[in-house]
C-alpha atoms as a PDB file:
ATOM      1  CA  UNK A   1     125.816 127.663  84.784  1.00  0.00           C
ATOM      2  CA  UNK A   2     125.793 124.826  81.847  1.00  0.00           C
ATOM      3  CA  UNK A   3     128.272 122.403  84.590  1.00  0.00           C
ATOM      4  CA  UNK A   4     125.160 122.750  87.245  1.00  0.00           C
ATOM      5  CA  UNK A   5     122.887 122.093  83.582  1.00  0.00           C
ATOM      6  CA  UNK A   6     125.246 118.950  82.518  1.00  0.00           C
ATOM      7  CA  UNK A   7     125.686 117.692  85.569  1.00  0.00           C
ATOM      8  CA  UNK A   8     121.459 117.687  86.674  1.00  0.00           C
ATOM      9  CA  UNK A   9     121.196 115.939  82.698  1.00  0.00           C
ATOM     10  CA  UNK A  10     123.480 113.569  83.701  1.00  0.00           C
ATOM     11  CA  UNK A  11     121.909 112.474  87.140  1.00  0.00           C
ATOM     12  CA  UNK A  12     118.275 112.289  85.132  1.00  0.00           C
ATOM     13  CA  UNK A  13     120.243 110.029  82.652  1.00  0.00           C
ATOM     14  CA  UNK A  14     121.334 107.821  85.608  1.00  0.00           C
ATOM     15  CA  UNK A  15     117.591 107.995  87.662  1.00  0.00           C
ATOM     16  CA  UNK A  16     116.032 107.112  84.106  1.00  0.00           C
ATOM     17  CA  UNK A  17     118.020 104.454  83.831  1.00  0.00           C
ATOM     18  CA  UNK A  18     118.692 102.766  87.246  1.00  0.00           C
ATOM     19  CA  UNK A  19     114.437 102.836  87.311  1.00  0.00           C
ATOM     20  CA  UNK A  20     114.418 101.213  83.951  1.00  0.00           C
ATOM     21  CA  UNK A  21     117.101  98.094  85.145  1.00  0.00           C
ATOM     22  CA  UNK A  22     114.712  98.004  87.893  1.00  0.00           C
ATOM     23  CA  UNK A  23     111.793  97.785  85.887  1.00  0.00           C
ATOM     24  CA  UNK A  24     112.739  95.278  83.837  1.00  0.00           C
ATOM     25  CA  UNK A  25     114.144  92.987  86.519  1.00  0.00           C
ATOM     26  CA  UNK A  26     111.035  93.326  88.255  1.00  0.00           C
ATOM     27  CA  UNK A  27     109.130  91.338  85.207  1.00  0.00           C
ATOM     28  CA  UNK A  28     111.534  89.003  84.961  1.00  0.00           C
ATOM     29  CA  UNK A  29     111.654  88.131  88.597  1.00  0.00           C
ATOM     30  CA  UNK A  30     108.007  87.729  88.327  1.00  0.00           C
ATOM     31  CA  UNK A  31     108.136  85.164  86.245  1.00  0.00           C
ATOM     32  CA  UNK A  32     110.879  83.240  87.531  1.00  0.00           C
ATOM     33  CA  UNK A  33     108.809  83.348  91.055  1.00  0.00           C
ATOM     34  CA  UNK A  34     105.405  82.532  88.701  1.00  0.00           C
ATOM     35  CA  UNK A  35     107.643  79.267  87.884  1.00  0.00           C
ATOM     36  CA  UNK A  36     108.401  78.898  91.149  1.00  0.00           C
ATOM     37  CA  UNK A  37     105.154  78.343  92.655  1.00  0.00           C
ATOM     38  CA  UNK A  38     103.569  76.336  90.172  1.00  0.00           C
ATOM     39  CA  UNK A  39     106.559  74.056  90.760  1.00  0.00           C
ATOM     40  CA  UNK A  40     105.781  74.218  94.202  1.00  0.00           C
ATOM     41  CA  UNK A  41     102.070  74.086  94.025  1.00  0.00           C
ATOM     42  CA  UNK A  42     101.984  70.137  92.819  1.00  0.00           C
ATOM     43  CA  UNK A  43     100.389  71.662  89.624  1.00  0.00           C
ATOM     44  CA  UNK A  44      99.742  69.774  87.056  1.00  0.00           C
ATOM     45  CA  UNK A  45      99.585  70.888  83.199  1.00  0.00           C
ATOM     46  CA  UNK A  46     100.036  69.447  79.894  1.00  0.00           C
ATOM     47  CA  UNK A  47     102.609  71.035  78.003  1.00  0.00           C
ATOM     48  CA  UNK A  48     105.243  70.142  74.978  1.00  0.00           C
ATOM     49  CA  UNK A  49     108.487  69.639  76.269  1.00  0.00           C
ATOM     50  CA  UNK A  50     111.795  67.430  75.502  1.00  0.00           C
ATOM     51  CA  UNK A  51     112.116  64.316  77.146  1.00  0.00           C
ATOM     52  CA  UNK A  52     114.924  61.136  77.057  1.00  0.00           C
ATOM     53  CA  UNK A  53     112.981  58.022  76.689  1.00  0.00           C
ATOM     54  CA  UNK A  54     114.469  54.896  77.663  1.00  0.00           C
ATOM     55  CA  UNK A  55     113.070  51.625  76.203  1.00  0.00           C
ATOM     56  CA  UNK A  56     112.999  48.033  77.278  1.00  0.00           C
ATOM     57  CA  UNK A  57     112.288  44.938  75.764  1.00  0.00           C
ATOM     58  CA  UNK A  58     111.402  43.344  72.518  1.00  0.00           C
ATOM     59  CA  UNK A  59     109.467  44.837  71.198  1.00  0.00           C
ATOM     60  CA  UNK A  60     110.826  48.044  72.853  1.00  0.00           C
ATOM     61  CA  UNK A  61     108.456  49.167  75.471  1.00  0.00           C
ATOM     62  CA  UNK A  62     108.714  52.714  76.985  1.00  0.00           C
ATOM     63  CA  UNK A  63     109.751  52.231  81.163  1.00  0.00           C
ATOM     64  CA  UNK A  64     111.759  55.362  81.967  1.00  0.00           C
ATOM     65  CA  UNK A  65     111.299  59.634  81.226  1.00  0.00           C
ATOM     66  CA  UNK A  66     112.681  62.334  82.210  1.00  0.00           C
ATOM     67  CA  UNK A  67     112.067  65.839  81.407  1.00  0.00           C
ATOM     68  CA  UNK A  68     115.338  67.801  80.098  1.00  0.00           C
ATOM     69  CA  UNK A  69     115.847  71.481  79.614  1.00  0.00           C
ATOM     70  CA  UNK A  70     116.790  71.812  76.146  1.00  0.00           C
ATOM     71  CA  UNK A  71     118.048  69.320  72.987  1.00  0.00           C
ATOM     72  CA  UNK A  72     121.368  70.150  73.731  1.00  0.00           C
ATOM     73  CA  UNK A  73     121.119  68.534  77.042  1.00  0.00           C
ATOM     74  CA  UNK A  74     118.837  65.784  76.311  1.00  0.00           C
ATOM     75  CA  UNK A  75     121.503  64.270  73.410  1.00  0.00           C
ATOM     76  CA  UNK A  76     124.519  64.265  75.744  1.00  0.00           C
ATOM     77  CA  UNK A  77     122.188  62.517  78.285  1.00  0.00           C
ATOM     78  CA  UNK A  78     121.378  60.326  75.761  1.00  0.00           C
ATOM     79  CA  UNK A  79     124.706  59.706  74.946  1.00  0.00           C
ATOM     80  CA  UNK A  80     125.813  58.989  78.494  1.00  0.00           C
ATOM     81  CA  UNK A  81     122.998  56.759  78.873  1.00  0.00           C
ATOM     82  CA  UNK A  82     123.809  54.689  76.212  1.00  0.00           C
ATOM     83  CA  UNK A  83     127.457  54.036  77.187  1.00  0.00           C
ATOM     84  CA  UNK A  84     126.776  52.908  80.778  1.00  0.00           C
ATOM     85  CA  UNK A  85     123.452  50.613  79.790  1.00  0.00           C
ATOM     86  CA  UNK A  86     121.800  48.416  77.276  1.00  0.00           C
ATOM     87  CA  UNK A  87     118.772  49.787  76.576  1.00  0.00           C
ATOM     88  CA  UNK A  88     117.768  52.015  74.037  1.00  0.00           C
ATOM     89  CA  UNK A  89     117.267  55.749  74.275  1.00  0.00           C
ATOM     90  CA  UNK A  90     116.343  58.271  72.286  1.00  0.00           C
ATOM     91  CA  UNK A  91     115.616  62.484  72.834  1.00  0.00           C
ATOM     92  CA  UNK A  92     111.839  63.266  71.514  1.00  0.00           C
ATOM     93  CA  UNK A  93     109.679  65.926  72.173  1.00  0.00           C
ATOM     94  CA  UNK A  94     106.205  64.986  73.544  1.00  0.00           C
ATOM     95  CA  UNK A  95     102.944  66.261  74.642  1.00  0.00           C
ATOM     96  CA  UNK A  96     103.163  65.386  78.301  1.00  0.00           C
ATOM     97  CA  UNK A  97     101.380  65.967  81.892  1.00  0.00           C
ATOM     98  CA  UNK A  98     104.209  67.636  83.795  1.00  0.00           C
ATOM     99  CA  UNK A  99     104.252  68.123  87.972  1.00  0.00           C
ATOM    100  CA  UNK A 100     107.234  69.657  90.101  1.00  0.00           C
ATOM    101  CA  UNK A 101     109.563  69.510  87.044  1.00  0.00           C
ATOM    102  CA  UNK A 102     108.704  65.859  86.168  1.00  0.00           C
ATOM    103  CA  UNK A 103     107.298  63.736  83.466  1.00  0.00           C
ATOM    104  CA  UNK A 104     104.050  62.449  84.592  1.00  0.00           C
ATOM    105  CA  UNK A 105     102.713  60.569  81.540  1.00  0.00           C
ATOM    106  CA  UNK A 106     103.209  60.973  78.240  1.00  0.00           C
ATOM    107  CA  UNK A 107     100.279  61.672  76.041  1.00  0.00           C
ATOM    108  CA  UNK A 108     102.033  61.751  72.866  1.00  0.00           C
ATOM    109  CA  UNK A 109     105.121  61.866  70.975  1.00  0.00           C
ATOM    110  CA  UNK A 110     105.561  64.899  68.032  1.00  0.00           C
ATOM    111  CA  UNK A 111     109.210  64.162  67.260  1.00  0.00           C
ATOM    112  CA  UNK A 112     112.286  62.303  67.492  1.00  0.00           C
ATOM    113  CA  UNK A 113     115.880  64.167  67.799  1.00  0.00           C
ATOM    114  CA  UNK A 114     118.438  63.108  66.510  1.00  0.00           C
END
């Protein structure tokens, strides 16, 4: 009798469980699809993100944006940038209208990264 006992503990363990994974996936997918659509949706919001600036000119004038996922990324962008072209870059994050996953215009910028 306590096998049968384990053995029905053990398969509630695993239901529990395998509903729980499911759960939680379910909110996450969510999101990711929430994402998704706004992407889709030619939504536009204003939102602090990290961008790599390039610069022109003298005095440097702002020409070029583009919105990067993290600082990690932005720097070795930056980086690459710089080696291949002679204008100046740098990695800030900025108070920006965003649209599809692009840099729209840039309202302001909070801070520079080195």
């Amino acid at each position: 009798m306590s096998k049968i006992k384990i053995i029905f503990f053990l398969a509630l363990a695993f239901i529990a469980y395998k509903g729980f994974v499911a759960f939680k996936n379910f909110e996450i997918g969510v999101d990711d699809r929430v994402a998704q659509l706004e992407e889709l949706a030619d939504y536009e919001k204003e939102d602090e993100v990290i961008g790599l600036m390039m610069y022109l000119g003298d005095p440097p004038e702002l020409k070029e944006h583009l919105l990067t996922k993290n600082r990690s990324k932005c720097l070795e962008m930056k980086q690459i940038a710089e080696e291949s072209s002679f204008a100046y870059y740098e990695c800030a994050r900025v108070n920006a209208v965003i649209r599809g996953g692009k840099i729209l215009s840039i309202i302001n910028e909070i801070e520079v990264i080195n």
